[in-house]
PDB file of N, CA and C in Angstrom:
ATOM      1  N   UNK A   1      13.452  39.991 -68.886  1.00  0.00           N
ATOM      2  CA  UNK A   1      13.664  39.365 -67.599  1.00  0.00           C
ATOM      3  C   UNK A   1      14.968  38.573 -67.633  1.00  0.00           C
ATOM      4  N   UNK A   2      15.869  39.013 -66.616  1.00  0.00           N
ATOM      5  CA  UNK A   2      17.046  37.776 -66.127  1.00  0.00           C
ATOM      6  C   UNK A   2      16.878  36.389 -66.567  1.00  0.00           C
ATOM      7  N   UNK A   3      17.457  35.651 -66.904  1.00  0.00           N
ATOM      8  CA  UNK A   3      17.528  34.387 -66.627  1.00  0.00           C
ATOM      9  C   UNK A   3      18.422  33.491 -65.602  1.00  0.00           C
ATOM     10  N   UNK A   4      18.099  33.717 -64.465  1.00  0.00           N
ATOM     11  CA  UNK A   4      19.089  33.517 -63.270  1.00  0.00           C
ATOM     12  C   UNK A   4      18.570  32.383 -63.065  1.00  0.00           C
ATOM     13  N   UNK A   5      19.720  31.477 -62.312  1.00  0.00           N
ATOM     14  CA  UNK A   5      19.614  30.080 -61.756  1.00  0.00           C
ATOM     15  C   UNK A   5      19.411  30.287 -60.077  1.00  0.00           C
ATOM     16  N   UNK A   6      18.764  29.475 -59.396  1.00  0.00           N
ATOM     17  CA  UNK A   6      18.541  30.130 -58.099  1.00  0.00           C
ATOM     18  C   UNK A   6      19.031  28.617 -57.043  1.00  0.00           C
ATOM     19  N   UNK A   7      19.392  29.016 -56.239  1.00  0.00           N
ATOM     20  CA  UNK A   7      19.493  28.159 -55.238  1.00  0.00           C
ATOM     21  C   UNK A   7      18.766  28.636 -53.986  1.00  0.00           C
ATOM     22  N   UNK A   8      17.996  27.379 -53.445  1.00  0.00           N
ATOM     23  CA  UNK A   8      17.464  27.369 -52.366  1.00  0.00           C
ATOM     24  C   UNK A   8      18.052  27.042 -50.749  1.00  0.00           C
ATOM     25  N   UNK A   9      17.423  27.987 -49.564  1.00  0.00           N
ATOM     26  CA  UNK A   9      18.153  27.658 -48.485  1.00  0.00           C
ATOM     27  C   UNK A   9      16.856  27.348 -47.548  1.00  0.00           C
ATOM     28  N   UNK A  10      17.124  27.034 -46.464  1.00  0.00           N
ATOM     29  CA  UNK A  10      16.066  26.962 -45.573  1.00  0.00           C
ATOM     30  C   UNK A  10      16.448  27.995 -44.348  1.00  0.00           C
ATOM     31  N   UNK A  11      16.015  28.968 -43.624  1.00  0.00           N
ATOM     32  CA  UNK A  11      16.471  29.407 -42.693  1.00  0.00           C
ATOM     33  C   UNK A  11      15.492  29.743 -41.555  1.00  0.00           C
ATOM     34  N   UNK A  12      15.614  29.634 -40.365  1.00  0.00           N
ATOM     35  CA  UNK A  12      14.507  29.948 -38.985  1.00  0.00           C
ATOM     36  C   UNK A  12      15.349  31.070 -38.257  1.00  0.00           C
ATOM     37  N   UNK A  13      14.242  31.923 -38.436  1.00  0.00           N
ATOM     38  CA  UNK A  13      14.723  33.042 -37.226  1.00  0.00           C
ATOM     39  C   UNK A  13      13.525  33.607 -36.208  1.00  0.00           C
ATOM     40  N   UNK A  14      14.471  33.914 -34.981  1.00  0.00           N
ATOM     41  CA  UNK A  14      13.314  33.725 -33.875  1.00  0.00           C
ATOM     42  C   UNK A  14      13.229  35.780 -33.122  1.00  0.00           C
ATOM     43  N   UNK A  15      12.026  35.792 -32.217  1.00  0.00           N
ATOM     44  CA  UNK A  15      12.506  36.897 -32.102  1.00  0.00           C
ATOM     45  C   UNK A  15      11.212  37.170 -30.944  1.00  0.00           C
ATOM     46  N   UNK A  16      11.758  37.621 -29.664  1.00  0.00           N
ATOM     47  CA  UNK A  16      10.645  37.905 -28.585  1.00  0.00           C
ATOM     48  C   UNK A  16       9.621  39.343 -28.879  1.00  0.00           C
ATOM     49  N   UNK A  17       9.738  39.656 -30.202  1.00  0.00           N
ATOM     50  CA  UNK A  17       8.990  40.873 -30.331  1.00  0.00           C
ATOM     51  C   UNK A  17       7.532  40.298 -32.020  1.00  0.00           C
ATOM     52  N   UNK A  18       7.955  40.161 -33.075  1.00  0.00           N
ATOM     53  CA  UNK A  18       6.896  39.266 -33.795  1.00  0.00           C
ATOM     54  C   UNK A  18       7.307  38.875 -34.904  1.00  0.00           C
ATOM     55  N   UNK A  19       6.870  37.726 -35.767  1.00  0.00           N
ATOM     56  CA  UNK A  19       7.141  37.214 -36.720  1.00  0.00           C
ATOM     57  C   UNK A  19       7.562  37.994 -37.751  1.00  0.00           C
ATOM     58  N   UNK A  20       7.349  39.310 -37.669  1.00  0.00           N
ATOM     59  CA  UNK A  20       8.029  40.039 -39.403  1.00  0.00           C
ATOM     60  C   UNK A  20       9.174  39.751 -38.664  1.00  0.00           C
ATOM     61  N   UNK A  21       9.768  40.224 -37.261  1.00  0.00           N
ATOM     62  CA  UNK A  21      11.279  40.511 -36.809  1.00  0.00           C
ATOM     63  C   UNK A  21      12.000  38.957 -36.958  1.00  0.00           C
ATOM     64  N   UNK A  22      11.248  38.374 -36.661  1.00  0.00           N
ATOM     65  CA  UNK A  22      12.013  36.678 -36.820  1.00  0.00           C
ATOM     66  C   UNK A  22      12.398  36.529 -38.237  1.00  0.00           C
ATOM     67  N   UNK A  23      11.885  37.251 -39.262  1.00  0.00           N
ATOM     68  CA  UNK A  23      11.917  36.847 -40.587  1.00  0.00           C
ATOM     69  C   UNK A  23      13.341  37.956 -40.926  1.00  0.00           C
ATOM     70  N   UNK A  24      12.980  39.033 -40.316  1.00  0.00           N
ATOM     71  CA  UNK A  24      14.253  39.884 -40.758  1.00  0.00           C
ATOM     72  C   UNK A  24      15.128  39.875 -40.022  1.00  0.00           C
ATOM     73  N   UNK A  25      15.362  39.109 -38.557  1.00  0.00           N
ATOM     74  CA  UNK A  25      16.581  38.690 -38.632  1.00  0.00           C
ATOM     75  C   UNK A  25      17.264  37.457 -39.225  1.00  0.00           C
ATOM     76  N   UNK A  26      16.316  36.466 -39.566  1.00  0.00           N
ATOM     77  CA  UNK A  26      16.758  35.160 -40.048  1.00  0.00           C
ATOM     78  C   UNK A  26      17.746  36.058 -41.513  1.00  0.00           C
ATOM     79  N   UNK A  27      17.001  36.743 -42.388  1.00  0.00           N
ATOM     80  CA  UNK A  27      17.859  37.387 -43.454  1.00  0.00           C
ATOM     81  C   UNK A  27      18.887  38.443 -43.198  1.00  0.00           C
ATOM     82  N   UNK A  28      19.004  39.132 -42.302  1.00  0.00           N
ATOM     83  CA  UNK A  28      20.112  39.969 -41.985  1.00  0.00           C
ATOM     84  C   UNK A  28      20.925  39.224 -41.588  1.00  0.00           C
ATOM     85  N   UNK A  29      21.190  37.960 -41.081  1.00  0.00           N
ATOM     86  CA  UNK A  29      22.389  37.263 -40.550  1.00  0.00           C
ATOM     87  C   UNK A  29      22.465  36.628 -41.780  1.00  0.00           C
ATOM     88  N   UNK A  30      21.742  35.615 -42.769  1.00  0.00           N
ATOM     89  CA  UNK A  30      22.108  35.346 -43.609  1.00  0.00           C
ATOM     90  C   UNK A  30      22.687  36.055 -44.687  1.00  0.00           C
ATOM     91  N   UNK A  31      22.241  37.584 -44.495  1.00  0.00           N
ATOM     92  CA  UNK A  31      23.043  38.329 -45.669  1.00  0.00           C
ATOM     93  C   UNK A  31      24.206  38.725 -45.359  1.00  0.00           C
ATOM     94  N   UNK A  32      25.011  38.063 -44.009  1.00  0.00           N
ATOM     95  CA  UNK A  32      25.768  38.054 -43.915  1.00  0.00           C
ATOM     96  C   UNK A  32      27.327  37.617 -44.683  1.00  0.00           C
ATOM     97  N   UNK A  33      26.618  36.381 -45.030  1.00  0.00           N
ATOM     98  CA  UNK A  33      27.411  35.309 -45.738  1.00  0.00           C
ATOM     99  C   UNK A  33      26.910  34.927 -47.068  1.00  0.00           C
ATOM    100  N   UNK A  34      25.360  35.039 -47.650  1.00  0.00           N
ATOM    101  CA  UNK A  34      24.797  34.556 -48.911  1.00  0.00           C
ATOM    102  C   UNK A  34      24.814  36.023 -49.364  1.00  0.00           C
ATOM    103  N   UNK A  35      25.071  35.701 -50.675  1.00  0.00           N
ATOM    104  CA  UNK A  35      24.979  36.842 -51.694  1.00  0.00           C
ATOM    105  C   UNK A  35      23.762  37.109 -52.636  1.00  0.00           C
ATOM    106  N   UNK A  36      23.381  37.534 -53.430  1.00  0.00           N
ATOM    107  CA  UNK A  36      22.316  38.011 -54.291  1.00  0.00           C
ATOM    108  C   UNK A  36      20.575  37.197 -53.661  1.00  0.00           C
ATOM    109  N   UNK A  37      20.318  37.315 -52.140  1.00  0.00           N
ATOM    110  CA  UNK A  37      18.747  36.784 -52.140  1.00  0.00           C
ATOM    111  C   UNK A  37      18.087  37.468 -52.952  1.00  0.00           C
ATOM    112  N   UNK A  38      17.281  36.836 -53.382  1.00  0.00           N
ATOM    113  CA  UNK A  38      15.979  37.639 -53.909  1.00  0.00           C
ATOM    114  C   UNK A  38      14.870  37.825 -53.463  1.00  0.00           C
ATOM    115  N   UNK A  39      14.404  36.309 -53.221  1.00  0.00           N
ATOM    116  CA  UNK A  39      12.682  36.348 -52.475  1.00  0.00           C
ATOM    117  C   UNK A  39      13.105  35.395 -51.201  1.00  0.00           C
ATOM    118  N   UNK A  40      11.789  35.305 -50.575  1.00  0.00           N
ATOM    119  CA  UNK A  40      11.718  34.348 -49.381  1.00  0.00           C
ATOM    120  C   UNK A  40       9.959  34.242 -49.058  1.00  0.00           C
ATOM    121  N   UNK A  41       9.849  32.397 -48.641  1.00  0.00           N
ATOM    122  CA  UNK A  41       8.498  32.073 -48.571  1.00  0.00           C
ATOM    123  C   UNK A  41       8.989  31.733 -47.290  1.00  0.00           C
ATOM    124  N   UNK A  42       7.573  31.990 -46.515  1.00  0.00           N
ATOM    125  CA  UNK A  42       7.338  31.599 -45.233  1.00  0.00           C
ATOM    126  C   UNK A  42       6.650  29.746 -45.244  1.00  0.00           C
ATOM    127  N   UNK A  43       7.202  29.136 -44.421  1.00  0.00           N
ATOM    128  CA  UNK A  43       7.107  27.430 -44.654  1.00  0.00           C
ATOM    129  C   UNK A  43       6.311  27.421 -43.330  1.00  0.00           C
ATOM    130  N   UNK A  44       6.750  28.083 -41.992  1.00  0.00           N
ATOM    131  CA  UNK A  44       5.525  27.854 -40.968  1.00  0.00           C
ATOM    132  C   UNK A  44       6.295  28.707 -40.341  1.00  0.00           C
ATOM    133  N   UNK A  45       5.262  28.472 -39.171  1.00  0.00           N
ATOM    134  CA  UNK A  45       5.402  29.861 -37.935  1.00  0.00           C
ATOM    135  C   UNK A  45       5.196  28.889 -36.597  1.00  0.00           C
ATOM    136  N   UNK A  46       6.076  29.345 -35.620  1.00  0.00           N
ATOM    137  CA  UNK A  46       5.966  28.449 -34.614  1.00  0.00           C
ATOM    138  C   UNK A  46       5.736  29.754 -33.671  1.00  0.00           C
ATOM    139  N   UNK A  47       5.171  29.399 -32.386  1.00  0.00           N
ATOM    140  CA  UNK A  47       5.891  30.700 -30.926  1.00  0.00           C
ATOM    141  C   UNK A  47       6.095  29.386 -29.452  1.00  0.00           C
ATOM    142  N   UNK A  48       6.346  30.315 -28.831  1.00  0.00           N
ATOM    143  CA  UNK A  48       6.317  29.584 -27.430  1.00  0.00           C
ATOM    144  C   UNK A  48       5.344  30.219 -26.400  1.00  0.00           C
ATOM    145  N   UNK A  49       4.976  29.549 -25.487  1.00  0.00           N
ATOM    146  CA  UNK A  49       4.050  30.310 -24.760  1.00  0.00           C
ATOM    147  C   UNK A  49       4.644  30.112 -23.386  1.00  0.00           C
ATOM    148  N   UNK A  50       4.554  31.270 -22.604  1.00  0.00           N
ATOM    149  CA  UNK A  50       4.922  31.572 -21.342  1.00  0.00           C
ATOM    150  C   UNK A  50       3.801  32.129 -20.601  1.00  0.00           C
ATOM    151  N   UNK A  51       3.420  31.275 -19.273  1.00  0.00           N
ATOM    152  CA  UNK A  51       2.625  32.044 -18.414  1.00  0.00           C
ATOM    153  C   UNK A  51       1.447  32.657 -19.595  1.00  0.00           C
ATOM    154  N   UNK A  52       0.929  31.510 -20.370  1.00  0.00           N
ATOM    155  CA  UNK A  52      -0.372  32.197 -21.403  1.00  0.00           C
ATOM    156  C   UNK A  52      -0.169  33.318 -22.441  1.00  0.00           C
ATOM    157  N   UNK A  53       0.957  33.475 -22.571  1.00  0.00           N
ATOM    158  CA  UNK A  53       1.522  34.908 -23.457  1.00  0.00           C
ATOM    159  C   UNK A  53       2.488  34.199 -24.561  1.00  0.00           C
ATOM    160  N   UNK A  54       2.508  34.821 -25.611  1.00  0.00           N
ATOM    161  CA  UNK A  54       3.846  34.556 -26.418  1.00  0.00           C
ATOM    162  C   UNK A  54       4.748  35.093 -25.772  1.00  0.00           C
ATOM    163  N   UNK A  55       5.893  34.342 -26.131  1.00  0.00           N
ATOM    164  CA  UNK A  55       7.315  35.038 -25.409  1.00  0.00           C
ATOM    165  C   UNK A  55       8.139  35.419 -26.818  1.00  0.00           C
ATOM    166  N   UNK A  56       7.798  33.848 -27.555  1.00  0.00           N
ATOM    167  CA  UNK A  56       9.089  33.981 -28.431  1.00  0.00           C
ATOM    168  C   UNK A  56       8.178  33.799 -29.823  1.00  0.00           C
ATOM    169  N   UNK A  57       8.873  34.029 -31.072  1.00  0.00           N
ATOM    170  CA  UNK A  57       8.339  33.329 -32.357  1.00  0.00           C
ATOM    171  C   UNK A  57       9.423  32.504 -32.985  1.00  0.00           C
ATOM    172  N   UNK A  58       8.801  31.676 -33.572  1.00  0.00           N
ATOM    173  CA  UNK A  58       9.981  31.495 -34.476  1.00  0.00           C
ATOM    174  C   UNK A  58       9.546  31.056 -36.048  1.00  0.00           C
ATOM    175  N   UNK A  59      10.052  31.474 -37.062  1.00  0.00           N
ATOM    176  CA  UNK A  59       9.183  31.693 -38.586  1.00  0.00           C
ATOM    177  C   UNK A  59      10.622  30.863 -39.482  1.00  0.00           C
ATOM    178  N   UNK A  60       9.760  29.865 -40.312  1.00  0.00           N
ATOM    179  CA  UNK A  60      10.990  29.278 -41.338  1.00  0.00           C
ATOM    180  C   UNK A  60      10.881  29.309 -42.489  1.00  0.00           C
ATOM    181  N   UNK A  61      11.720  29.925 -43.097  1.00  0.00           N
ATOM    182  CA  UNK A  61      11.542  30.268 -43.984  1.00  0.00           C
ATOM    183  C   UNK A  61      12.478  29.834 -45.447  1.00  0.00           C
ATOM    184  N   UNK A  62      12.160  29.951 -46.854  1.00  0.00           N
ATOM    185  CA  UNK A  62      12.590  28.924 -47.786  1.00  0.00           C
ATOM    186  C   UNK A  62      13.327  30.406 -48.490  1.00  0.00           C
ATOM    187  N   UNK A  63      14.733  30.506 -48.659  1.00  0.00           N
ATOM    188  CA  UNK A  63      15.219  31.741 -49.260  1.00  0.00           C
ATOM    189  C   UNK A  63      15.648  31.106 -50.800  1.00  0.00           C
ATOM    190  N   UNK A  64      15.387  31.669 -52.318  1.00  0.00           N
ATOM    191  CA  UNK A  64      16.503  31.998 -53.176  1.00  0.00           C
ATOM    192  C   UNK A  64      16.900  32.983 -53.479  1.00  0.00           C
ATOM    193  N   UNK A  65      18.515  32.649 -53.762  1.00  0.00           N
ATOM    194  CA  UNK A  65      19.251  33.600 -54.032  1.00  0.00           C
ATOM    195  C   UNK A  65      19.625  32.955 -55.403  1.00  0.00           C
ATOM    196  N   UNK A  66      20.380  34.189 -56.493  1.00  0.00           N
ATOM    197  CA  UNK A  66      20.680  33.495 -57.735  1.00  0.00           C
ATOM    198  C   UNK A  66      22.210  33.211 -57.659  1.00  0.00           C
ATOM    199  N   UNK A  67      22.739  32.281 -58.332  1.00  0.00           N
ATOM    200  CA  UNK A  67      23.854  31.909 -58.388  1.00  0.00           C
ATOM    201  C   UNK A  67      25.263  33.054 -59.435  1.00  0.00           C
ATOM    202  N   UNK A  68      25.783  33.405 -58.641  1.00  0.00           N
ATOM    203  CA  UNK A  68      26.603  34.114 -59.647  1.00  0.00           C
ATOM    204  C   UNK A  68      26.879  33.517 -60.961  1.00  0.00           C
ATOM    205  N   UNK A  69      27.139  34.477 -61.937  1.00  0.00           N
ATOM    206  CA  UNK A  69      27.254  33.970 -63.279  1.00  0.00           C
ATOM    207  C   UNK A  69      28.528  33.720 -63.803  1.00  0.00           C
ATOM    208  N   UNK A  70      28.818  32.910 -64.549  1.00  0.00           N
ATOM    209  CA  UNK A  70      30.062  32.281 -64.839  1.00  0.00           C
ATOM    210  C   UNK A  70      30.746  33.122 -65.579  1.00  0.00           C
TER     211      UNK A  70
END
């Protein structure tokens, strides 16, 4: 097994269709700019309600990625 050092991020992504999609866009924009994620924990789940319906979600989530090596 690796011995990688990891740094932690916090990230929320939202999405009018359901919480997996809030989660994979919160990481597709972040893999925009962060390099090597590895895992990601879900910290909570929020939605909004419209007229008795969900409209929106929104899921936050705790990402590490490992730190490049020296």
């Amino acid at each position: 097994m690796d011995e990688h050092i990891y740094k932690l991020i916090e990230l929320t992504g939202t999405s009018g269709t359901s919480m997996e999609d809030a989660v994979n866009r919160a990481l597709s924009r972040a893999g925009q700019t962060v390099r090597n994620m590895k895992w990601f924990e879900v910290i909570s789940t929020r939605g909004v309600i419209d007229a008795g319906r969900v409209s929106q979600w929104q899921v936050t989530l705790r990402v590490g990625f490992a730190l490049d090596e020296s």
